[in-house]
Protein backbone atom coordinates (compact mmCIF):
# COMPACT_ATOMS: atom_id res chain seq x y z
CA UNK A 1 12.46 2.00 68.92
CA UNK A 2 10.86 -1.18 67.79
CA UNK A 3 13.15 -4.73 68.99
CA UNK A 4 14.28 -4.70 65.53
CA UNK A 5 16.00 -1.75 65.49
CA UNK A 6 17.61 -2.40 69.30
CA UNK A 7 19.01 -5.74 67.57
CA UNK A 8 20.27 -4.37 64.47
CA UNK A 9 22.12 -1.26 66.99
CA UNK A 10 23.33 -3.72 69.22
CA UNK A 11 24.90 -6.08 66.16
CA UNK A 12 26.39 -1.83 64.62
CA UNK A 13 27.84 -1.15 67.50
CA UNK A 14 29.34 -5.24 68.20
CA UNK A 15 30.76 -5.72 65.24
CA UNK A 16 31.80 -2.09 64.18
CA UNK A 17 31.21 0.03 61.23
CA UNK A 18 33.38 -1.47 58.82
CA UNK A 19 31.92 -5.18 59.64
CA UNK A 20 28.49 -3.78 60.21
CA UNK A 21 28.79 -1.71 56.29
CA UNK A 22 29.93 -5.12 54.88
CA UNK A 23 27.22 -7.37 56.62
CA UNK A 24 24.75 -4.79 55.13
CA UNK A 25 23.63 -3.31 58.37
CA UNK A 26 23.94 0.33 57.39
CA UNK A 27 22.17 -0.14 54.28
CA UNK A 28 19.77 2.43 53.43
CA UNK A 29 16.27 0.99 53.67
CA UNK A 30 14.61 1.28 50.08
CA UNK A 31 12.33 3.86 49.53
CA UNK A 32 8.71 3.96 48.87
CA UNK A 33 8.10 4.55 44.78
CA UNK A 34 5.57 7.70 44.78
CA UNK A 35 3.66 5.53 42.40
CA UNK A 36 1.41 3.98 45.19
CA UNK A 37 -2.11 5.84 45.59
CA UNK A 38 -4.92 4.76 47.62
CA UNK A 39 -7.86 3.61 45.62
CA UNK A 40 -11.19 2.57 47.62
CA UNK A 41 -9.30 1.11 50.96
CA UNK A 42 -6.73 -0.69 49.10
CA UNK A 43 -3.15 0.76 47.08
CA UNK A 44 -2.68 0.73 43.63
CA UNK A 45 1.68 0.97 42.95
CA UNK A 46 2.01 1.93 39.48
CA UNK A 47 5.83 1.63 39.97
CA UNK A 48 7.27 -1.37 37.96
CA UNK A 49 6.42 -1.61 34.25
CA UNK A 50 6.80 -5.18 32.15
CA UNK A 51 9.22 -5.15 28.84
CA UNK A 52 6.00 -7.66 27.34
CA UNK A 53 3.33 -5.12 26.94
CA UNK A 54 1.74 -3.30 24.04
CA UNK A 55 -1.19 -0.15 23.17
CA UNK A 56 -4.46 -1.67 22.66
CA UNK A 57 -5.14 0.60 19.87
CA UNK A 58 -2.90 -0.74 17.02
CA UNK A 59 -4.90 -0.73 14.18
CA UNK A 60 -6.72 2.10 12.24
CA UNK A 61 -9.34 1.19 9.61
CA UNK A 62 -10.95 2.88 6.86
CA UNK A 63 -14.55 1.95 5.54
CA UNK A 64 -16.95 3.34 2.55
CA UNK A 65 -20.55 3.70 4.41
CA UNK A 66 -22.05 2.43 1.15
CA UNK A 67 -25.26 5.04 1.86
CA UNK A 68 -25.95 8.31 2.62
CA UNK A 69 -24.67 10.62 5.96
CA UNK A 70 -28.01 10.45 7.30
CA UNK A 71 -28.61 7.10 6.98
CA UNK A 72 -24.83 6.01 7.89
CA UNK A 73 -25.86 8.05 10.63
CA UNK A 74 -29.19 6.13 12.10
CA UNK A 75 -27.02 2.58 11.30
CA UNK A 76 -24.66 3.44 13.48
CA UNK A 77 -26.56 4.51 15.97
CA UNK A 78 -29.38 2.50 16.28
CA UNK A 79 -29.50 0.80 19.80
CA UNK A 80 -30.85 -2.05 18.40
CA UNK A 81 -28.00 -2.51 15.79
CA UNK A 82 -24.89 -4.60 15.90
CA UNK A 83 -22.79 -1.67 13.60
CA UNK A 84 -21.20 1.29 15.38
CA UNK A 85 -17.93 3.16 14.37
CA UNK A 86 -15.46 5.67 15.97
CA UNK A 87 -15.38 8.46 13.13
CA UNK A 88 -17.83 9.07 10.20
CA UNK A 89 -16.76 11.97 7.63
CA UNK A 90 -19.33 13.46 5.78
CA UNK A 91 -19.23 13.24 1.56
CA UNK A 92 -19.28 17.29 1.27
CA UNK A 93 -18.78 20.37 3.94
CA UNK A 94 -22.34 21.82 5.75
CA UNK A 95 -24.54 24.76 4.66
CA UNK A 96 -21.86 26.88 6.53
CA UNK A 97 -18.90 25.53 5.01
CA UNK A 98 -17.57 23.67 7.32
CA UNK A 99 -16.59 19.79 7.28
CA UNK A 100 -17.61 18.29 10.48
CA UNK A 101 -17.06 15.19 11.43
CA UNK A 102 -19.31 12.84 13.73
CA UNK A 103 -17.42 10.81 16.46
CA UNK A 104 -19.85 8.37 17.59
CA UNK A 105 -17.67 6.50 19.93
CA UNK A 106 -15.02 8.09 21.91
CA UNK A 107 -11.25 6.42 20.60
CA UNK A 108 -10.75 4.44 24.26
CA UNK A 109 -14.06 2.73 23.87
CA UNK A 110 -14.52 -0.63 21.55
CA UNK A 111 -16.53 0.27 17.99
CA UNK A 112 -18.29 -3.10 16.34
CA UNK A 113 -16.93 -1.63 13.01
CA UNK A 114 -14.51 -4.77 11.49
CA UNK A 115 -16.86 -7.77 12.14
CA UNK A 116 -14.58 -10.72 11.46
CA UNK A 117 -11.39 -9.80 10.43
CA UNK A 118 -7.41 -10.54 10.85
CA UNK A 119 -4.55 -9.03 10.49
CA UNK A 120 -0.62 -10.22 11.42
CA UNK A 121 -2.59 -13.31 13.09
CA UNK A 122 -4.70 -10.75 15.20
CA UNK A 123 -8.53 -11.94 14.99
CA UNK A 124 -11.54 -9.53 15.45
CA UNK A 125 -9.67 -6.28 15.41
CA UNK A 126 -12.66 -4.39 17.24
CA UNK A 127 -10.98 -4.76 20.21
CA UNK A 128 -7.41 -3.27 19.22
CA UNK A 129 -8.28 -0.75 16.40
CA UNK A 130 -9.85 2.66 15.55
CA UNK A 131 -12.77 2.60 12.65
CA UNK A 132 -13.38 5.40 10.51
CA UNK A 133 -16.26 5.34 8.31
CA UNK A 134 -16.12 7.53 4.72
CA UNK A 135 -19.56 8.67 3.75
CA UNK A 136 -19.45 7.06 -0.21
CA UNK A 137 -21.98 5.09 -2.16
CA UNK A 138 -19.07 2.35 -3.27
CA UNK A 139 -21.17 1.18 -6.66
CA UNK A 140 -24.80 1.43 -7.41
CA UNK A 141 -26.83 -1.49 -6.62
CA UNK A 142 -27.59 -2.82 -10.22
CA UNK A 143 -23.89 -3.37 -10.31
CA UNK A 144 -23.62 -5.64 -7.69
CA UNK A 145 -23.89 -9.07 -9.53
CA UNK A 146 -21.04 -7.59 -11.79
CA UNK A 147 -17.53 -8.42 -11.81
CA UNK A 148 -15.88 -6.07 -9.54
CA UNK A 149 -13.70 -4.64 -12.09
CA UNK A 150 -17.07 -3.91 -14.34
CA UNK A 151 -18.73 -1.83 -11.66
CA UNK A 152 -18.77 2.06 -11.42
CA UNK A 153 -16.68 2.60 -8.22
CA UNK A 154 -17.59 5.89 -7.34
CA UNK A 155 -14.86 8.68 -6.53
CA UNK A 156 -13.70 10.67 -3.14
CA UNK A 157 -14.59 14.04 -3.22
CA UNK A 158 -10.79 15.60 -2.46
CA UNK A 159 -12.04 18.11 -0.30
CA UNK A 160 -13.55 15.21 1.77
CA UNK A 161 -10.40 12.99 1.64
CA UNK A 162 -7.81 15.72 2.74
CA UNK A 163 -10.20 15.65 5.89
CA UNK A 164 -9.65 12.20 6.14
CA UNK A 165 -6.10 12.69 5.29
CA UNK A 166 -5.64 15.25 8.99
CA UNK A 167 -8.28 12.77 11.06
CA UNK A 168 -6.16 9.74 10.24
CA UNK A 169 -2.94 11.53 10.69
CA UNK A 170 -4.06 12.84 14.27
CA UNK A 171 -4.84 9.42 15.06
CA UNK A 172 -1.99 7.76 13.89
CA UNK A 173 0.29 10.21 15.83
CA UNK A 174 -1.75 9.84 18.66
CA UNK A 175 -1.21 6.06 19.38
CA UNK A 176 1.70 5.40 16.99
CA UNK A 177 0.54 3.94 14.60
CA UNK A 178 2.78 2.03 12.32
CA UNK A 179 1.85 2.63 8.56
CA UNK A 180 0.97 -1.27 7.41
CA UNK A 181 -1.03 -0.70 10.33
CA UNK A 182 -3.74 2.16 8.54
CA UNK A 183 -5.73 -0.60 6.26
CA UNK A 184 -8.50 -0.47 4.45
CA UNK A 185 -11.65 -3.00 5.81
CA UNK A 186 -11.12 -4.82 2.42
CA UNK A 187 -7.54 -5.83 3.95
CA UNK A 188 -8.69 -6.93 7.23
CA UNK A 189 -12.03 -8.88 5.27
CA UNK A 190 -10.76 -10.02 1.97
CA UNK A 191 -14.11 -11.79 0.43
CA UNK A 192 -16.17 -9.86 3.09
CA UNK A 193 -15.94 -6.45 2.60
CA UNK A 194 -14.57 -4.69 -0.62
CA UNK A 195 -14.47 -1.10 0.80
CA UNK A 196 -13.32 1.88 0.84
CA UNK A 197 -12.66 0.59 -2.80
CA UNK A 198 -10.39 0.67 -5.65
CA UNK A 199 -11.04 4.50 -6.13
CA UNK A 200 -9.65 5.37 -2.40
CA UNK A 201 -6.77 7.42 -2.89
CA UNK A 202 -4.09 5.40 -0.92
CA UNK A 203 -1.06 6.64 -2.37
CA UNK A 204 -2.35 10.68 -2.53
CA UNK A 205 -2.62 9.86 1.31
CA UNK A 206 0.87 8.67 1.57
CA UNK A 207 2.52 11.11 -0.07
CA UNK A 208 0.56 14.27 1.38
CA UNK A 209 0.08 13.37 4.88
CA UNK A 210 2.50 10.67 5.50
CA UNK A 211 -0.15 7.99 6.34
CA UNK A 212 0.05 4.33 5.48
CA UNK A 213 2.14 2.28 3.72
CA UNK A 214 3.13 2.83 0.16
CA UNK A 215 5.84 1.04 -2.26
CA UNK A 216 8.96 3.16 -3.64
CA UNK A 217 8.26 3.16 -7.21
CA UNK A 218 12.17 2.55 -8.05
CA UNK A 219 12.21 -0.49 -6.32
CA UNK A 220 8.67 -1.93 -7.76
CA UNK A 221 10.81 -1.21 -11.43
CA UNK A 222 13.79 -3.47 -9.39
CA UNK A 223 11.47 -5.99 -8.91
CA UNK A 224 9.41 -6.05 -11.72
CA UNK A 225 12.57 -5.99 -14.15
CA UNK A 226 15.01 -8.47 -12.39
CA UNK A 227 12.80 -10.57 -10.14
CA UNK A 228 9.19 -11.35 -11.77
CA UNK A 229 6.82 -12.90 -10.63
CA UNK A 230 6.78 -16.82 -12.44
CA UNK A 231 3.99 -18.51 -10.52
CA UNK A 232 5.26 -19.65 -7.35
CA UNK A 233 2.40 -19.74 -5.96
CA UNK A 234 3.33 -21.11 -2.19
CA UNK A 235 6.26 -18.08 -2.26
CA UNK A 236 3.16 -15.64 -3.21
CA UNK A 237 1.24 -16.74 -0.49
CA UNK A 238 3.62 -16.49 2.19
CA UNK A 239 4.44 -13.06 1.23
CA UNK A 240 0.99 -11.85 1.58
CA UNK A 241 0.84 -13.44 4.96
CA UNK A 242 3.96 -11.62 5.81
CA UNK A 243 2.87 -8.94 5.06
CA UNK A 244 0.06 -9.20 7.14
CA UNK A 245 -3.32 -10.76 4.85
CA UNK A 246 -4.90 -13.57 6.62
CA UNK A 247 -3.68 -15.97 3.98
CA UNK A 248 -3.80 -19.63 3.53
CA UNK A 249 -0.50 -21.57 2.96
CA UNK A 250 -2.34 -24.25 0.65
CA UNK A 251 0.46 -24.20 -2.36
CA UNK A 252 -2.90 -23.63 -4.68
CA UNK A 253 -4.61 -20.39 -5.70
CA UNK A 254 -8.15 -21.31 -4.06
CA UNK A 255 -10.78 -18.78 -3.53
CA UNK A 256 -9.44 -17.93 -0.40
CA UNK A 257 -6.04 -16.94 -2.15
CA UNK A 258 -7.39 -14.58 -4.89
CA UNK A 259 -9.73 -12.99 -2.08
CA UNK A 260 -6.92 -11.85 -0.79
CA UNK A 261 -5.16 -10.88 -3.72
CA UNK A 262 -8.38 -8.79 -4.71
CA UNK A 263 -7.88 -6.96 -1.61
CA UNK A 264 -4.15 -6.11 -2.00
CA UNK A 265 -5.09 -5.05 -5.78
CA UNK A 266 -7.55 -2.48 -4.43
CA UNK A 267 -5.33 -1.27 -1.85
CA UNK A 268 -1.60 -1.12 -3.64
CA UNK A 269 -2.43 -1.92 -7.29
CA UNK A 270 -5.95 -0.47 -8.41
CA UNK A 271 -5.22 -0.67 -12.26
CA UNK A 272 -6.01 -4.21 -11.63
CA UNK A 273 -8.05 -6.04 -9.02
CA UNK A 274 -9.37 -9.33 -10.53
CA UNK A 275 -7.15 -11.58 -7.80
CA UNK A 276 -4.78 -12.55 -10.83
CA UNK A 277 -1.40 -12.50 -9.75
CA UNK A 278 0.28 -10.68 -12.05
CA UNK A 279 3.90 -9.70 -12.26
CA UNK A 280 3.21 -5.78 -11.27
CA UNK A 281 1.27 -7.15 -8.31
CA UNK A 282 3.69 -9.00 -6.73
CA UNK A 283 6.70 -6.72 -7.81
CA UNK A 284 5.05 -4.17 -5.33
CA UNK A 285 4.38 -6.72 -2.85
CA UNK A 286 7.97 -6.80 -2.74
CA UNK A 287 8.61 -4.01 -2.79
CA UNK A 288 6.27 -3.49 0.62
CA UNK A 289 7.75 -6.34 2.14
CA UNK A 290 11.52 -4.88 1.52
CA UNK A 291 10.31 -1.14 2.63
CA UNK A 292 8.50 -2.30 5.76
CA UNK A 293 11.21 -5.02 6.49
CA UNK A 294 9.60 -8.48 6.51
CA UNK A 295 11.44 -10.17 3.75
CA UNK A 296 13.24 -12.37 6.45
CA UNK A 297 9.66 -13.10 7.61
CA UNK A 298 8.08 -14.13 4.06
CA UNK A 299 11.46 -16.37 4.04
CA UNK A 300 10.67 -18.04 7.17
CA UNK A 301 7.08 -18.30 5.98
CA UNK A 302 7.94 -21.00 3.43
């Protein structure tokens, strides 16, 4: 018995039980958490968890590979390369019918897929996202000095985006994923990257797999009929940055603005992706913001 535990007896049995329970003598001494494990001479206690902490995988973002599989294929894995991804789905099934799909980077490990990008104020989303790339040509090359809404977007295949459909759904159950979350790299880029396009079947996705975020087409009407759009343009851009767009508050439609707008058209409104705000547009930005609840925050915004 250590001199401790001789003192603390002697004090029991001086001041009696009752005193001794009160004084906190007869406490139980706390146990050890089975959390701790020995790791390389030293403990690691994995008992005590913060409220402040979050998943590092957040995000999930969809690309157009703009080429072929095979060459999507030696980009993105080319040592000497700065381009990499987590996922790429092939354009059509293989010789024996079946759709595989290449993971080139395993989902814990950081793919260079975003480049410089934002979303809710994140920056380079590399770090906190998944990248999925979608084997599609986007437009041929003799339409890229076009306007985009002049250029020949080319389609999905369907049997290639219901595979995209069960990939992104596995991910997004995986890490809970929220849907304003699953973006396009359009979203994330707006002037940098236009992909996967206006001719990506967002809402098909929504409504057969439950992925990403899509607009109740009752309350777009709401909107649209009883609250237009009239040109507030500082309101516009506050919504779009609470919904998530890296937007400027300037109070002016600059180029940075209508970038942004493009990319929202693509994504949510695909009749129309010139960057004009029109009425429709921001009727279902409304209507995303009400659905996904960040009115309060586009009200805060201005």
């Amino acid at each position: 018995m250590s001199d401790d535990e001789k003192y603390r007896k002697f004090l029991v049995n001086a001041l009696g039980r009752p005193l001794a329970r009160q004084a906190g003598l007869l406490a139980r001494p706390r146990k050890v958490p089975p959390m701790v494990r020995e790791c390389n001479g030293y403990f690691i206690d994995k008992a005590l968890t913060p409220a402040r902490r979050e998943p590092r995988i957040r995000t999930l973002v969809l690309h157009y590979t703009a080429t072929s599989l095979l060459r999507s294929l030696s980009t993105l894995t080319n040592p000497a390369g700065d381009a990499s991804a987590h996922y790429v789905v092939p354009e059509t099934a293989d010789d024996d019918n079946r759709f595989v799909v290449y993971q080139l980077v395993p989902e814990r490990q950081l793919a260079r897929h975003a480049g410089v990008s934002g979303w809710r104020g994140e920056r380079l989303l590399n770090g906190t996202s998944i990248g999925v790339e979608i084997v599609n040509p986007g437009y041929p090359a003799d339409d890229a000095q076009l306007p985009l809404m002049d250029r020949r977007w080319h389609p999905f295949p369907m049997p290639q985006i219901a595979v995209v459909g069960k990939l992104v759904a596995d991910i997004v159950m995986r890490y809970g994923i929220a849907p304003d979350r699953v973006l396009g790299h359009a979203d994330v880029a707006p002037g940098l990257a236009h992909d996967p396009g206006p001719r990506f079947p967002w809402r098909w996705l929504h409504e057969q797999f439950g992925i990403g975020a899509w607009p109740d087409d009752a309350r777009v009407a709401h909107y649209r009929d009883h609250r237009p759009y009239r040109g507030d343009v500082p309101a516009l851009q506050a919504k779009l940055l609470a919904y998530g767009f890296d937007t400027p508050q300037t109070g002016e439609l600059d180029a940075s603005t209508t970038d942004v707008i493009v990319a929202f058209q693509m994504h949510f409104h695909p009749a129309r992706y010139d960057g004009v705000p029109d009425v429709e547009t921001v009727a279902v930005l409304d209507a995303l913001l009400e659905k996904y609840g960040k009115i309060d925050r586009a009200i805060t915004a201005r």
